[in-house]
C-alpha atoms as a PDB file:
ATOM      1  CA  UNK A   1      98.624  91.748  89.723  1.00  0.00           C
ATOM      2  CA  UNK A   2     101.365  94.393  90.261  1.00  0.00           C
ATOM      3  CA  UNK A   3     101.020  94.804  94.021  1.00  0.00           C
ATOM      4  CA  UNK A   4     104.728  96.534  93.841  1.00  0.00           C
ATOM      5  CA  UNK A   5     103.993  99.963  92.051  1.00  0.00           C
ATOM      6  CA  UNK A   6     101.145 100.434  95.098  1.00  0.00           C
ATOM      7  CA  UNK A   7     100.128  98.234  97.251  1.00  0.00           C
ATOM      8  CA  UNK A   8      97.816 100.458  99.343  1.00  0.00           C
ATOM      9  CA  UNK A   9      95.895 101.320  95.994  1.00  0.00           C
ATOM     10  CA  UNK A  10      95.776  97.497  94.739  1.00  0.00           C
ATOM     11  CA  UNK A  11      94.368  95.888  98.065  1.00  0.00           C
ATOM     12  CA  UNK A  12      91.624  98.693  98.777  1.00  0.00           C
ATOM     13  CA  UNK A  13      90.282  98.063  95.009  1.00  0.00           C
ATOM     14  CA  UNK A  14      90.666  94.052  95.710  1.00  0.00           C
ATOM     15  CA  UNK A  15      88.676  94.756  99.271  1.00  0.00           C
ATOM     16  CA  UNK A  16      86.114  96.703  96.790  1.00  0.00           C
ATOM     17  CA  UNK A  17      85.670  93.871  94.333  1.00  0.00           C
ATOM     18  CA  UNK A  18      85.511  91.176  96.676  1.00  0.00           C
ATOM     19  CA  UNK A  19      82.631  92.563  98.812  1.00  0.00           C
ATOM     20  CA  UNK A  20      80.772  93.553  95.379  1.00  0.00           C
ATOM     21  CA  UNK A  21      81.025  89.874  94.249  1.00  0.00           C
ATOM     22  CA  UNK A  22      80.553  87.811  97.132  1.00  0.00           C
ATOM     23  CA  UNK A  23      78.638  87.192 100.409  1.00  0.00           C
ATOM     24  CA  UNK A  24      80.657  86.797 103.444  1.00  0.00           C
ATOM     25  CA  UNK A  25      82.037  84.699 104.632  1.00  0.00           C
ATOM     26  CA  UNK A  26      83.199  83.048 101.614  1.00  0.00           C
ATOM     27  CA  UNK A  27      85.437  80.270  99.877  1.00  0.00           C
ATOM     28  CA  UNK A  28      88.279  81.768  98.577  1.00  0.00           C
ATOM     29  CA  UNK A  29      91.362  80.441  96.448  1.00  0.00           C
ATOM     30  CA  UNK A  30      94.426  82.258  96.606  1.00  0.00           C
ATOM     31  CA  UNK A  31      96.987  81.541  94.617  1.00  0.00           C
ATOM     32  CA  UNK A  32     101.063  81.395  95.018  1.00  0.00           C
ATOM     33  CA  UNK A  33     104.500  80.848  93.135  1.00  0.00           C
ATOM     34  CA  UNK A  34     107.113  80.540  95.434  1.00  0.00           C
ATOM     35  CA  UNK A  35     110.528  79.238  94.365  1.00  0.00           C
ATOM     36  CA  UNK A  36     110.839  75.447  95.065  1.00  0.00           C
ATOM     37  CA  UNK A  37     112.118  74.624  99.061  1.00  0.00           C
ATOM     38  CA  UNK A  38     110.501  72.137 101.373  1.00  0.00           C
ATOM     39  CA  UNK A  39     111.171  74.924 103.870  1.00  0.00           C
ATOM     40  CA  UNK A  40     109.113  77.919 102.401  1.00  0.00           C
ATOM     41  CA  UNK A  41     106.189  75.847 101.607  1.00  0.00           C
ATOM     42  CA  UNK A  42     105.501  74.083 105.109  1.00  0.00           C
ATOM     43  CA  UNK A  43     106.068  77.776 106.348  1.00  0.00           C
ATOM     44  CA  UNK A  44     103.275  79.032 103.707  1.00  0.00           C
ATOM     45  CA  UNK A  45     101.293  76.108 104.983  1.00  0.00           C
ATOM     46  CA  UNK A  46     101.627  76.790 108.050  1.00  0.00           C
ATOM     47  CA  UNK A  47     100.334  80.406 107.874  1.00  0.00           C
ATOM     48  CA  UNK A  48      96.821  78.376 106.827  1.00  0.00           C
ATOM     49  CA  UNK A  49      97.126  75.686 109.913  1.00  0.00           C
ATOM     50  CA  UNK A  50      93.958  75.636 111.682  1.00  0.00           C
ATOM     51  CA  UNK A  51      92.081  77.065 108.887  1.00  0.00           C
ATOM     52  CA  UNK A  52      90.178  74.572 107.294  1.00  0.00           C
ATOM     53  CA  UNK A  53      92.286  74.954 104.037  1.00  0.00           C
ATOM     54  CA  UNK A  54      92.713  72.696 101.192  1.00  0.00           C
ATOM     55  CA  UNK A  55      96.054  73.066 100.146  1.00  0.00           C
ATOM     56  CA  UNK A  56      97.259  71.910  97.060  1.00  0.00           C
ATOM     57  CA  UNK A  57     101.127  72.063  95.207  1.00  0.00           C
ATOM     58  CA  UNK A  58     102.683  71.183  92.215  1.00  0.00           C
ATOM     59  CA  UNK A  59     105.995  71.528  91.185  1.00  0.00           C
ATOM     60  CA  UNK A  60     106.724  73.575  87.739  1.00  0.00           C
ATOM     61  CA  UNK A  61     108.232  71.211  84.813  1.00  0.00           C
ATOM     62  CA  UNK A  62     111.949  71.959  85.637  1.00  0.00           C
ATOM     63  CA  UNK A  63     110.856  71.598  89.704  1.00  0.00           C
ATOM     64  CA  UNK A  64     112.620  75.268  90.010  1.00  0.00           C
ATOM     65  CA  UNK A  65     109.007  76.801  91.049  1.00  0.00           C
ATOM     66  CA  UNK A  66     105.969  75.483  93.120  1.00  0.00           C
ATOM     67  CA  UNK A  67     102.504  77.088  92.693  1.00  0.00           C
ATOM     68  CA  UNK A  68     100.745  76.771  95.750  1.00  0.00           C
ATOM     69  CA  UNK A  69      96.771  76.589  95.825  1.00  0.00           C
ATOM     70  CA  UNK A  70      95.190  77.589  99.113  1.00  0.00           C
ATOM     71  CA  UNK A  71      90.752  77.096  99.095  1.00  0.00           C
ATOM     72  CA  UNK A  72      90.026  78.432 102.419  1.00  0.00           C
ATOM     73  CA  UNK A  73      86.782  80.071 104.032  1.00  0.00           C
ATOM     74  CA  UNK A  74      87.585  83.746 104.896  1.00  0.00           C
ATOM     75  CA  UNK A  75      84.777  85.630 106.733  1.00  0.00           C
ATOM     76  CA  UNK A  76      85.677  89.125 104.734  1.00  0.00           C
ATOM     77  CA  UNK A  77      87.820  90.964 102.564  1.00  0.00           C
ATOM     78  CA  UNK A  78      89.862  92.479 105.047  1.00  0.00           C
ATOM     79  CA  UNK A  79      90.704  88.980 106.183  1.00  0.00           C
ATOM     80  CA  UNK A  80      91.570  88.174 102.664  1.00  0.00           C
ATOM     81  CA  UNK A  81      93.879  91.406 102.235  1.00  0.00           C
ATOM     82  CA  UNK A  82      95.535  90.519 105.466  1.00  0.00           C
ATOM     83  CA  UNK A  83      96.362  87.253 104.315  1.00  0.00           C
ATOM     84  CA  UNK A  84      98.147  87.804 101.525  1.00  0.00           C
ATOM     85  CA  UNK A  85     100.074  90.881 103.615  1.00  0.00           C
ATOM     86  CA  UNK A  86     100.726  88.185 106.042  1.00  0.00           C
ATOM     87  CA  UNK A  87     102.239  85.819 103.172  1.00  0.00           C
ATOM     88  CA  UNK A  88     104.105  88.555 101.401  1.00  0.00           C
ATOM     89  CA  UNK A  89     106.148  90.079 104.552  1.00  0.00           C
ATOM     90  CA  UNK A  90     106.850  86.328 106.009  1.00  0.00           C
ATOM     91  CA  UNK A  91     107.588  84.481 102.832  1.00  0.00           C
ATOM     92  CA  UNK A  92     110.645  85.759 100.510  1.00  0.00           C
ATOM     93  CA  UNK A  93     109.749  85.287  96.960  1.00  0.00           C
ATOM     94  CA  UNK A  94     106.475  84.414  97.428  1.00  0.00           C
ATOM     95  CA  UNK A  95     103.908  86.072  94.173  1.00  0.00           C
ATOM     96  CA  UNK A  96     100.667  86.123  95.054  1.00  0.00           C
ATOM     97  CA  UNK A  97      98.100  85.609  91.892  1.00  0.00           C
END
């Protein structure tokens, strides 16, 4: 996903393909890489507290990276999009999949 060259363009096409392919609200996975700290995960975590997520980790083979699973019910796409705006602007490094 190359959110940098446009992010405006990428999330209005992701709001278009998520209401096309799903009824709302909805289960939905995101997906993150952040680089390994205790600190930036419980913050990533944290953005999901209260949410009902399932949040999984796992730590690459050389433990540099973590990818971060989040399965969480959203009630649209804008929620969604906001989301991972929320993640992106509070997390440094984070790359959302």
């Amino acid at each position: 996903m190359s959110q940098k060259k446009n992010p405006e363009e990428f999330y209005k096409k992701l709001k278009e393909q998520l209401a096309d392919t799903s009824l709302w609200p909805s289960e939905y996975l995101y997906k993150f890489i952040i680089p390994t700290d205790k600190d930036k995960i419980v913050k990533l975590e944290g953005l999901f507290d209260n949410m009902g997520a399932v949040i999984k980790t796992k730590a690459s083979s050389k433990g540099n990276y973590t990818s971060v699973s989040v399965n969480v019910k959203m009630k649209n796409p804008d929620a969604v999009v906001q989301k991972y705006i929320e993640v992106g602007e509070k997390i440094d490094g984070v790359i959302s999949l």
